[in-house]
N, C-alpha and C. Protein backbone atom coordinates (compact mmCIF):
# COMPACT_ATOMS: atom_id res chain seq x y z
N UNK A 1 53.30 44.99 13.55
CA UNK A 1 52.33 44.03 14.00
C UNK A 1 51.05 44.77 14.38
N UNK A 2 49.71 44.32 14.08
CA UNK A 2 48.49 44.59 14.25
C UNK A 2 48.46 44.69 15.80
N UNK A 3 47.66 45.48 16.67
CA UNK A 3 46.81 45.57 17.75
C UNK A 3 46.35 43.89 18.29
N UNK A 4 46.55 43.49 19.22
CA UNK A 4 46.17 42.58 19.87
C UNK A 4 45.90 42.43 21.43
N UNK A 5 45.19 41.71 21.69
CA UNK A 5 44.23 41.78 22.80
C UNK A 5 45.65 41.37 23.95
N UNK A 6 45.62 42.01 24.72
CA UNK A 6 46.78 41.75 26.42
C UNK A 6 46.66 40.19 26.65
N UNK A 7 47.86 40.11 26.31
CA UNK A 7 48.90 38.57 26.55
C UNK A 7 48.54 37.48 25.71
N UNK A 8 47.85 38.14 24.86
CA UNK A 8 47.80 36.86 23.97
C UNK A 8 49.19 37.28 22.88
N UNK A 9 48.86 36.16 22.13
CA UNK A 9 49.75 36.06 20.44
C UNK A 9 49.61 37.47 20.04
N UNK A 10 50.83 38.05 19.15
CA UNK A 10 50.70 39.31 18.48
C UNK A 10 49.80 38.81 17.39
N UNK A 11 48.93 39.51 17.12
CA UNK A 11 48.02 39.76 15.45
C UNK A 11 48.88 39.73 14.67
N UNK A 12 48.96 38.58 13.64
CA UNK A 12 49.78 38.63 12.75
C UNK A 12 49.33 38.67 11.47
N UNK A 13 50.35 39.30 10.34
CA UNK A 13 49.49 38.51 8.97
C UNK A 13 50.04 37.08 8.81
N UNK A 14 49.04 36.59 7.67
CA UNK A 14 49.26 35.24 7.21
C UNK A 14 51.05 34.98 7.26
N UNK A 15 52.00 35.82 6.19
CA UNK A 15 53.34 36.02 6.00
C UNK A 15 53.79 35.98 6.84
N UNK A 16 53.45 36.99 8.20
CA UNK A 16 54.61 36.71 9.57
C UNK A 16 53.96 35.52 10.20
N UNK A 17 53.00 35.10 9.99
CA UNK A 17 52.59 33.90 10.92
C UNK A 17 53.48 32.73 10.43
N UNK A 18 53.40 32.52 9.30
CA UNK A 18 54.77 31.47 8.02
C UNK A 18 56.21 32.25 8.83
N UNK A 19 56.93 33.52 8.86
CA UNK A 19 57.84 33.70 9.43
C UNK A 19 58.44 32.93 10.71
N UNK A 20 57.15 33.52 11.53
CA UNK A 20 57.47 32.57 12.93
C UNK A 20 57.35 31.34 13.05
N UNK A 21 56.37 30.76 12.31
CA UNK A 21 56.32 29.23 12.10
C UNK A 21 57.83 29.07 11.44
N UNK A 22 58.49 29.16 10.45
CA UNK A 22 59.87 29.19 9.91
C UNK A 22 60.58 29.18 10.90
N UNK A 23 60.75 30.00 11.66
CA UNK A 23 61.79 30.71 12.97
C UNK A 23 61.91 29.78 13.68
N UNK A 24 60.89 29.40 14.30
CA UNK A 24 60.87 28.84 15.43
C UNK A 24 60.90 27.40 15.11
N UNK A 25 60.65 26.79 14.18
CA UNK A 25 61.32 25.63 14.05
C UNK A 25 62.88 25.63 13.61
N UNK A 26 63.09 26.46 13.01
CA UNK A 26 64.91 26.40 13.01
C UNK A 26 65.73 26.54 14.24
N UNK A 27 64.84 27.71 15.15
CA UNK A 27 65.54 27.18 16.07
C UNK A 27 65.09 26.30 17.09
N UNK A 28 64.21 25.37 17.08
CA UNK A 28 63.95 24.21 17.80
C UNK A 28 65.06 23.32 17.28
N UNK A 29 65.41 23.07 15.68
CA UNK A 29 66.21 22.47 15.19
C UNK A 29 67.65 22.51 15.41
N UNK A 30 68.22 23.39 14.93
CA UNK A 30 69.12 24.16 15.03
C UNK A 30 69.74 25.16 15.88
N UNK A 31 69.10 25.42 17.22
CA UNK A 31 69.87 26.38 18.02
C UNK A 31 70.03 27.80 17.64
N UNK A 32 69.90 28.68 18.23
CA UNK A 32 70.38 30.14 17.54
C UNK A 32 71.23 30.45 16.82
N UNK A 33 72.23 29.43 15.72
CA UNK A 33 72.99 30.00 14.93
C UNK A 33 71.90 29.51 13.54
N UNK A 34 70.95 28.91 13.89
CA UNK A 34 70.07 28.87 12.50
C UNK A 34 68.99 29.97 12.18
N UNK A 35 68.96 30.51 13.93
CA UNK A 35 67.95 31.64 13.34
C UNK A 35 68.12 33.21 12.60
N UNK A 36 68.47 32.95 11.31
CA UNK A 36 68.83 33.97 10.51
C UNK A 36 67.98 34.52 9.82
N UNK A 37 68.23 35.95 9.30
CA UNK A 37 67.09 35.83 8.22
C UNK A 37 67.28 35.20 6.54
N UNK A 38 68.30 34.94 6.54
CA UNK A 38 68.70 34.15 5.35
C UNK A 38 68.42 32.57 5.35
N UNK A 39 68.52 31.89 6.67
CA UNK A 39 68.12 30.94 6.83
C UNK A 39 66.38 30.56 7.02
N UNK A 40 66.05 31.70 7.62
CA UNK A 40 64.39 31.52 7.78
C UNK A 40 63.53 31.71 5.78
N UNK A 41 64.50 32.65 5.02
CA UNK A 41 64.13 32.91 3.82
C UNK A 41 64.21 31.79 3.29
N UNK A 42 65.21 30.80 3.45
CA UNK A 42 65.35 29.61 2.32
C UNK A 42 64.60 28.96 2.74
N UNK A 43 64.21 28.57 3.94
CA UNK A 43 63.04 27.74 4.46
C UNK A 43 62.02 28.02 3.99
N UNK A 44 61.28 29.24 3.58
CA UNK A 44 60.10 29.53 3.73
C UNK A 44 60.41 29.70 1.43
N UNK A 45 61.49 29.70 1.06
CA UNK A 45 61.82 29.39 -0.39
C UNK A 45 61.23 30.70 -1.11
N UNK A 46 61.94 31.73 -0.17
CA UNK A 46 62.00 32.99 -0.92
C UNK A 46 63.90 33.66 -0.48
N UNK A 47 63.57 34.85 -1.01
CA UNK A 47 65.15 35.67 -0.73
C UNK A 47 64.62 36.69 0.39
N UNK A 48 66.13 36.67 0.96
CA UNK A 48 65.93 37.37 2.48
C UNK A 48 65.76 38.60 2.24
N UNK A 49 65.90 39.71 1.29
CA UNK A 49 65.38 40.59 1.20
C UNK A 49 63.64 40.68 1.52
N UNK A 50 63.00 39.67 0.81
CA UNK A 50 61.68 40.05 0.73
C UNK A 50 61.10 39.90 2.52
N UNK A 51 61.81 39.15 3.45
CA UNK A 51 61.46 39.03 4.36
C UNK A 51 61.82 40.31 4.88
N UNK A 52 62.37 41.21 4.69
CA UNK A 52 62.01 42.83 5.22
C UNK A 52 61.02 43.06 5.29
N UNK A 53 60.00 42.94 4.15
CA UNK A 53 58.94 43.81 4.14
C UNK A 53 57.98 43.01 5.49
N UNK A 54 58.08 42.32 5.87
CA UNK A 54 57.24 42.01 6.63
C UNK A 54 57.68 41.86 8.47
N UNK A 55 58.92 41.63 8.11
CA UNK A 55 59.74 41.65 9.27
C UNK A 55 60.77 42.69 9.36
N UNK A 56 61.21 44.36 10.17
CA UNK A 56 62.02 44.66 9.74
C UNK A 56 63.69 44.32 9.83
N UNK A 57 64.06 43.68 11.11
CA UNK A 57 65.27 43.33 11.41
C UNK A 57 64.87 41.86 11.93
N UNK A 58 66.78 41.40 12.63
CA UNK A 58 66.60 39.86 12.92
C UNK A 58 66.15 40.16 14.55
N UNK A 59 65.47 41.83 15.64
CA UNK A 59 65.36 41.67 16.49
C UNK A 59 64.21 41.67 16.56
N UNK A 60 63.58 42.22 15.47
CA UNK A 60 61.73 41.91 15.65
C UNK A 60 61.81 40.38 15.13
N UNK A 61 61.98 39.56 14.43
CA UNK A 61 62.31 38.14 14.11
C UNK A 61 62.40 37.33 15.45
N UNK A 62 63.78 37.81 16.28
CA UNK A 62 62.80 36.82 17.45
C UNK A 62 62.01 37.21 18.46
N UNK A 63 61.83 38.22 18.72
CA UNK A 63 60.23 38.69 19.06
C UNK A 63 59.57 38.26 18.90
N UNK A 64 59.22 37.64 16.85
CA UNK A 64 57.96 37.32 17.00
C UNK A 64 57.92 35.81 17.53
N UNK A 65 59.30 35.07 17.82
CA UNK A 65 59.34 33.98 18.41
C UNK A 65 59.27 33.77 19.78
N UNK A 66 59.84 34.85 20.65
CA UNK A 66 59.92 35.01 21.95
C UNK A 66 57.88 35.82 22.72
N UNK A 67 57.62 36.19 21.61
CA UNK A 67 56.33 36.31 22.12
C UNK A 67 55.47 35.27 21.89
N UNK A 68 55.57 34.01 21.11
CA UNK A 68 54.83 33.44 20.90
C UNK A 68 55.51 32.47 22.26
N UNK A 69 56.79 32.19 22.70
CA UNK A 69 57.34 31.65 23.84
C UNK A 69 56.65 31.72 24.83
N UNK A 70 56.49 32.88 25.22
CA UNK A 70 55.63 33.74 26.58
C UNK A 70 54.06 33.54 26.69
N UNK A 71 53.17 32.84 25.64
CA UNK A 71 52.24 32.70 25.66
C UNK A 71 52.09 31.48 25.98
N UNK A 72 52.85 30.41 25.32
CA UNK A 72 52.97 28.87 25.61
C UNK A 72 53.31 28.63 27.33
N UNK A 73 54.51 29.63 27.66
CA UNK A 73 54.78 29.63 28.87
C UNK A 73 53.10 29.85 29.40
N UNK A 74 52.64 30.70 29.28
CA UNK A 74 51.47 31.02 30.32
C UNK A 74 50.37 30.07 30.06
N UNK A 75 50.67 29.28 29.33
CA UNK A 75 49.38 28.52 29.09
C UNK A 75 49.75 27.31 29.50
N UNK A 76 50.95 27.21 29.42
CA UNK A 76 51.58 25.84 30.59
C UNK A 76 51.46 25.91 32.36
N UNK A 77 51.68 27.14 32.00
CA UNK A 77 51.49 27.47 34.06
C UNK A 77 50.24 27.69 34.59
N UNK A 78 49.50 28.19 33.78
CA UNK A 78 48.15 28.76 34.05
C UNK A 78 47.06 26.95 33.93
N UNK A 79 47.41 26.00 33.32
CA UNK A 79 46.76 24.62 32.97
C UNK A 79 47.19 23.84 34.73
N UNK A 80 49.14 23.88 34.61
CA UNK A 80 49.06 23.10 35.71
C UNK A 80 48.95 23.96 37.23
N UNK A 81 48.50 24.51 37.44
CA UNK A 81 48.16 25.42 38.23
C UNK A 81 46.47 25.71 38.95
N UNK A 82 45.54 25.51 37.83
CA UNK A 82 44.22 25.73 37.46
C UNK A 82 43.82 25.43 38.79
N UNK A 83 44.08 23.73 39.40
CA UNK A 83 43.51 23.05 40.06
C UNK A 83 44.46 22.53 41.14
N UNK A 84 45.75 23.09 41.00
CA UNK A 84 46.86 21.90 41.95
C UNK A 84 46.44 22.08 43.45
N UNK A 85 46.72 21.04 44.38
CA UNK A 85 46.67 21.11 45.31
C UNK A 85 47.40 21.92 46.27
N UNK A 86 49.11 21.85 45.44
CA UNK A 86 50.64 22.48 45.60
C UNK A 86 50.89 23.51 44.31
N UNK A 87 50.16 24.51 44.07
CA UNK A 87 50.59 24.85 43.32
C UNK A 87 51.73 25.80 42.82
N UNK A 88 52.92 25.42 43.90
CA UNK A 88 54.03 26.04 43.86
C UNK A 88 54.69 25.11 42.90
N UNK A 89 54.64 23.66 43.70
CA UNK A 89 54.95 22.21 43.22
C UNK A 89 54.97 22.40 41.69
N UNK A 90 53.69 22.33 41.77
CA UNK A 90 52.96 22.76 39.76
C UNK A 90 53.51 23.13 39.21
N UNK A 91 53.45 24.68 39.74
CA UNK A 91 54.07 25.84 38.95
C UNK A 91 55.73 25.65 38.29
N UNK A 92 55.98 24.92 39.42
CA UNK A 92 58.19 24.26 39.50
C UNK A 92 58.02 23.65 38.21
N UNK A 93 57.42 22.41 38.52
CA UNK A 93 58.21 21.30 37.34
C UNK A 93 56.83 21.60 35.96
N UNK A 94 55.96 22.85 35.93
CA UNK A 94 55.26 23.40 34.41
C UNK A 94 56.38 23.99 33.73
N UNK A 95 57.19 24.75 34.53
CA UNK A 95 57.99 25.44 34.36
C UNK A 95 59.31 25.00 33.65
N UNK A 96 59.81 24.19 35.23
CA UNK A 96 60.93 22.80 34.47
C UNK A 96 60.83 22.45 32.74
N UNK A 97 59.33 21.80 33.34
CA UNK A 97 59.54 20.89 31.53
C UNK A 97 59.13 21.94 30.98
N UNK A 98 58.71 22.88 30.83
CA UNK A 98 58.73 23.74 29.56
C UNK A 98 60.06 24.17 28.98
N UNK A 99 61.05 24.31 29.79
CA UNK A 99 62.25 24.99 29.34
C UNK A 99 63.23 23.79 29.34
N UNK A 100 63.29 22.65 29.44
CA UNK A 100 63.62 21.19 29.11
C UNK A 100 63.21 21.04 28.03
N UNK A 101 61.84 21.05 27.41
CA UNK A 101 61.45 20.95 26.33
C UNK A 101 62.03 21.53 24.97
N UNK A 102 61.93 22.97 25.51
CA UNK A 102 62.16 24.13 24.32
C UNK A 102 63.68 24.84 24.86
N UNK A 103 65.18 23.82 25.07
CA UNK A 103 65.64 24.89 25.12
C UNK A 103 66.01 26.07 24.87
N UNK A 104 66.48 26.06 23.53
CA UNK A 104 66.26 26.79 22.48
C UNK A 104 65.83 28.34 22.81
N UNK A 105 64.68 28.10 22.55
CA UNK A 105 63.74 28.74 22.98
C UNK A 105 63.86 29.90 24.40
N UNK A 106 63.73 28.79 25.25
CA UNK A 106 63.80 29.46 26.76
C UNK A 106 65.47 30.04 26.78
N UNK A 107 66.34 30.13 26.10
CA UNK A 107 67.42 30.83 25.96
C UNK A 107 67.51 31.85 25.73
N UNK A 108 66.61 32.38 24.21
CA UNK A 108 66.27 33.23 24.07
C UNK A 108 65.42 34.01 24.28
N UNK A 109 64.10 33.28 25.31
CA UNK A 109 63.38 34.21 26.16
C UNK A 109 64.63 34.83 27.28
N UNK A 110 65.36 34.29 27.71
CA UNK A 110 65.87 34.37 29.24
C UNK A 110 67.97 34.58 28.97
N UNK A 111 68.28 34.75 28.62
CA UNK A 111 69.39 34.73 28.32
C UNK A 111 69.69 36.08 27.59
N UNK A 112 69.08 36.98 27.38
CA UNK A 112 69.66 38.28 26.89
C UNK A 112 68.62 39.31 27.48
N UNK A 113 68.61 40.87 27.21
CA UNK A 113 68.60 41.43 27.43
C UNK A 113 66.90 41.36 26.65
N UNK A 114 65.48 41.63 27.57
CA UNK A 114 63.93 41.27 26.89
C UNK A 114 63.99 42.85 26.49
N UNK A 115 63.36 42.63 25.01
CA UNK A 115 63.28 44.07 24.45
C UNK A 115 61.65 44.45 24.45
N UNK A 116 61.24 44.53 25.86
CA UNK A 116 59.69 44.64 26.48
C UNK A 116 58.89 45.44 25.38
N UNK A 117 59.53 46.76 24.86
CA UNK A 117 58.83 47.72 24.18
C UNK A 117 58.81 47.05 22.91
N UNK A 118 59.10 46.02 22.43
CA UNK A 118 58.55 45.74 21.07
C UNK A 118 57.78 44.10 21.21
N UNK A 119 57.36 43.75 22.60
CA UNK A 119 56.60 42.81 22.89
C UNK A 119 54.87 43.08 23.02
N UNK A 120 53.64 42.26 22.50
CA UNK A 120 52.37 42.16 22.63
C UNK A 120 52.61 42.65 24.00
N UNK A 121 51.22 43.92 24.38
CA UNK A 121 50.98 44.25 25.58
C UNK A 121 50.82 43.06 26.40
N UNK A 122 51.11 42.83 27.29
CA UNK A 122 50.14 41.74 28.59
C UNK A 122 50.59 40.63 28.55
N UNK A 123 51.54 40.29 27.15
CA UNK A 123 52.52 39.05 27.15
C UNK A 123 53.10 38.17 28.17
N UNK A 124 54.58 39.36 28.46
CA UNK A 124 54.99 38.80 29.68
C UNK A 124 54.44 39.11 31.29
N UNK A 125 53.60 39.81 31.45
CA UNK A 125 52.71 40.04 32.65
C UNK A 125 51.51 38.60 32.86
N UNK A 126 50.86 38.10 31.66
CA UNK A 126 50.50 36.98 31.83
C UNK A 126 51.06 35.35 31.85
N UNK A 127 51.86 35.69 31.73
CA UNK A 127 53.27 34.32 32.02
C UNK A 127 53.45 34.55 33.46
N UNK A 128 53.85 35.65 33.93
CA UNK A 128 53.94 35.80 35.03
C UNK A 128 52.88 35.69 36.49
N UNK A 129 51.66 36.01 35.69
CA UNK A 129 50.62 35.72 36.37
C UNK A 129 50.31 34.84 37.55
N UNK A 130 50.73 33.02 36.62
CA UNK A 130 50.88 32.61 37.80
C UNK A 130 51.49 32.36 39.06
N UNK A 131 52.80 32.57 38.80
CA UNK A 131 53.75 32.98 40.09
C UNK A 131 53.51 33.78 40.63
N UNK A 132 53.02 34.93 40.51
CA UNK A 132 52.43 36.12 41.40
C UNK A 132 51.21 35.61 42.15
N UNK A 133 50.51 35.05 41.38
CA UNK A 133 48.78 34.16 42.18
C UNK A 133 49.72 33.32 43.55
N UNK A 134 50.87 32.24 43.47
CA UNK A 134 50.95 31.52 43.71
C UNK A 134 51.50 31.68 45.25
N UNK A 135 52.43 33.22 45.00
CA UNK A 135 52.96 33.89 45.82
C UNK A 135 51.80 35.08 46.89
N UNK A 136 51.01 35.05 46.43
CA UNK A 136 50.02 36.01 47.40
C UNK A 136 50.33 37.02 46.30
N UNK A 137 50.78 37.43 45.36
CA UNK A 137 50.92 38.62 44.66
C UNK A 137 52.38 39.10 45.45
N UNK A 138 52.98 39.32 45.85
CA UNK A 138 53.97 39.59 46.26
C UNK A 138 55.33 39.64 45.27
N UNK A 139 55.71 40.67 44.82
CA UNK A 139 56.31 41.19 43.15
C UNK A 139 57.62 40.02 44.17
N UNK A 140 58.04 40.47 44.81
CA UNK A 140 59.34 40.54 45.14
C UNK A 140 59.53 38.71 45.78
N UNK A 141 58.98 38.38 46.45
CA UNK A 141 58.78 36.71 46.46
C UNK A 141 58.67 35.92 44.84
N UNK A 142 57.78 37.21 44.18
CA UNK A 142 57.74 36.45 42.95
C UNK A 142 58.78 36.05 42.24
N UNK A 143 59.82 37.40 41.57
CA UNK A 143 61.20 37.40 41.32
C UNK A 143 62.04 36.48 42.12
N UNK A 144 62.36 36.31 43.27
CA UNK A 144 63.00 35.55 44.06
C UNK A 144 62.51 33.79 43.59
N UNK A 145 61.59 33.51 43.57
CA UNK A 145 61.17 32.70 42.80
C UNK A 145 61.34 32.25 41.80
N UNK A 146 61.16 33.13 40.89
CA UNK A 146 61.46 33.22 39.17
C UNK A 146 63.09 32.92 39.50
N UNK A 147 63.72 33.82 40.19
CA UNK A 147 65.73 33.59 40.03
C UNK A 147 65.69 32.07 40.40
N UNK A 148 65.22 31.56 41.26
CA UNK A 148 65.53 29.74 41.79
C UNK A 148 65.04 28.84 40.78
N UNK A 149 63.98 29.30 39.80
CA UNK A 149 63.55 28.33 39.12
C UNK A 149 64.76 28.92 37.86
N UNK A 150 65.09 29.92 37.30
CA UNK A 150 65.30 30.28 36.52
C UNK A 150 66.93 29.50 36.46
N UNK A 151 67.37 29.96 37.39
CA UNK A 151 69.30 29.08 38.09
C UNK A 151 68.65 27.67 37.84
N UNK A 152 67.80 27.00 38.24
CA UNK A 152 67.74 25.71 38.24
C UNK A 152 68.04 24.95 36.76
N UNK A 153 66.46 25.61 35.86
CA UNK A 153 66.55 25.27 35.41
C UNK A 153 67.61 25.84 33.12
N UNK A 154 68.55 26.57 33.94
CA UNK A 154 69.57 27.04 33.49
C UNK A 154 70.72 26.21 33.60
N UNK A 155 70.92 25.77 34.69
CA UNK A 155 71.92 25.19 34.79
C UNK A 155 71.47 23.68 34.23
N UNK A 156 70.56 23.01 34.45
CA UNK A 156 70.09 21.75 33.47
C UNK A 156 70.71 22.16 32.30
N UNK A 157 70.04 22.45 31.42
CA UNK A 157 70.05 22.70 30.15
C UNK A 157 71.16 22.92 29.74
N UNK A 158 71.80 23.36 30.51
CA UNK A 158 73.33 24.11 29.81
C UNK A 158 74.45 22.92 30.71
N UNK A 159 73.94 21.95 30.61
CA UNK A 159 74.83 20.76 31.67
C UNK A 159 75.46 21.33 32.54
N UNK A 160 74.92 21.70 33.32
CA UNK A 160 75.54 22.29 34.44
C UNK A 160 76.15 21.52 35.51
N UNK A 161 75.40 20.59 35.94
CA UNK A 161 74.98 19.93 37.21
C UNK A 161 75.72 19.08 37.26
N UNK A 162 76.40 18.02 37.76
CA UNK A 162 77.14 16.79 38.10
C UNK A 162 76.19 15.76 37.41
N UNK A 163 76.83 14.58 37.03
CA UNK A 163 75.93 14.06 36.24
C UNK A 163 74.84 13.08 37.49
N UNK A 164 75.86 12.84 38.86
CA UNK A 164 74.84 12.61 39.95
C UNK A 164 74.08 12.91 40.74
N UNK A 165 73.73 14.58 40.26
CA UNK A 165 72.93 15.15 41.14
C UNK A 165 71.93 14.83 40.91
N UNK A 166 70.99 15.13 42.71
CA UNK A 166 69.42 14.62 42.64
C UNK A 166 68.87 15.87 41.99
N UNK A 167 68.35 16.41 41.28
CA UNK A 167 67.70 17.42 40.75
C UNK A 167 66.35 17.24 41.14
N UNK A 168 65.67 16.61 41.60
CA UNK A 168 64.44 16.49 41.94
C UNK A 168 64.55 16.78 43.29
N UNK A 169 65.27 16.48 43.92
CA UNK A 169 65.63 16.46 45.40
C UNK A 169 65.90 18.30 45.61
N UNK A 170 66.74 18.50 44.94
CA UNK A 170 67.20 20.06 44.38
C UNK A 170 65.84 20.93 44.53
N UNK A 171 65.11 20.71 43.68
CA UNK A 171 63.73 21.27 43.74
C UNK A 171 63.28 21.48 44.86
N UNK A 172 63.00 19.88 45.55
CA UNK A 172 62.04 20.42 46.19
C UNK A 172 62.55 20.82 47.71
N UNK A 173 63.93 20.96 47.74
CA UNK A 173 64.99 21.98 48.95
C UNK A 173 64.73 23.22 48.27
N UNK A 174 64.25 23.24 47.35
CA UNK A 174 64.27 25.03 47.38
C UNK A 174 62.46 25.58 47.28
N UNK A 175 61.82 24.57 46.78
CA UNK A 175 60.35 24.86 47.02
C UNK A 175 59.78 25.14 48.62
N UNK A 176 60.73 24.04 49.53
CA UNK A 176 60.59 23.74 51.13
C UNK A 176 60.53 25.42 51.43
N UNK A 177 61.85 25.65 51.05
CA UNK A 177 62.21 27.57 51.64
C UNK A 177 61.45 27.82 51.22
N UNK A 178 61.00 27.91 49.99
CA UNK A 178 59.72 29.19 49.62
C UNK A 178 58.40 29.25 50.70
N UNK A 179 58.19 28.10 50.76
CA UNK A 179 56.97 27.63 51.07
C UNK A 179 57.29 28.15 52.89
N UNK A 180 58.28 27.61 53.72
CA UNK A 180 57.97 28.15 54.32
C UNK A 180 58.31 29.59 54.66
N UNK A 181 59.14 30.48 54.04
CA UNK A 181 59.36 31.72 53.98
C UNK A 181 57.74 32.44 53.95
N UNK A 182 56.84 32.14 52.69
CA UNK A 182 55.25 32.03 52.58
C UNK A 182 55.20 32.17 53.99
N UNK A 183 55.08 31.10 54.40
CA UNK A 183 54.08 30.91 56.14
C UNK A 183 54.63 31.81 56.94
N UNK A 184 55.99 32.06 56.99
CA UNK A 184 56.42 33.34 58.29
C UNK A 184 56.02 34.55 57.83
């Protein structure tokens, strides 16, 4: 991948830009057993060999999906955030529905092991951004943060929850602690 400017999209060519466009709708569609490179090849109506040359394995493949993840993330948090009054509040349910939206997706941002050294510089540091703003900068409130939203909204997705739980109620018992943990 080309040089690109901190936390944005990796520089792509035209071909990997069609890759990840491919990718990432299979697995919006299909879940991670569609994201193959044999499956992304027939989509895109070539043979999976030729998708070497541009991609070398299936771990730069979702890279180039999981970095394009991390940018949407930051551009979701960084929008409802801009102006909130609560922008812890914000930050919760930007967060929520983003990974409601895309489970998929947020699985494979968050569910394995992030292979940082083959991610766009400034990627995941600007996703993160706003939770750190939101927190005073404070790394370690931040993380603590990130784990409550992250359990929350993990366990949604993966039906976790009783089918009568208040989940909204859920939230905002755990936003209450943050918030006042913040003030002491």
């Amino acid at each position: 991948m080309a040089e690109t400017p901190a936390g944005t999209s990796p520089a792509l060519t035209e071909r990997q830009r069609q890759i990840a466009a491919a990718a990432r709708a299979l697995l919006d569609a299909e879940g991670p057993e569609g994201l193959t490179m044999r499956r992304v090849a027939d989509a895109l109506g070539i043979k999976a060999p030729s998708l070497y040359k541009h991609v070398p394995d299936k771990t730069a493949l979702e890279l180039l999906v999981v970095a394009e993840g991390f940018v949407e993330v930051a551009e979701a948090l960084e929008a409802a955030t801009v102006s909130a009054p609560d922008p812890l509040a914000a930050l919760a349910k930007a967060y929520r529905d983003y990974a409601i939206a895309h489970p998929h997706l947020y699985r494979l941002m968050n569910y394995q092991p992030l292979r940082r050294d083959l991610l766009p510089d400034g990627v995941e540091e600007r996703a993160a951004m706003p939770l750190l703003k939101a927190v005073g900068h404070d790394g370690d409130r931040a993380r603590a943060l990130w784990a409550f939203a992250h359990g929350m909204v993990s366990l949604e997705i993966d039906g976790r929850f009783p089918p009568d739980a208040d989940l909204p109620a859920a939230w905002a018992a755990g936003l209450r602690t943050f918030v006042q943990e913040l003030r002491s």
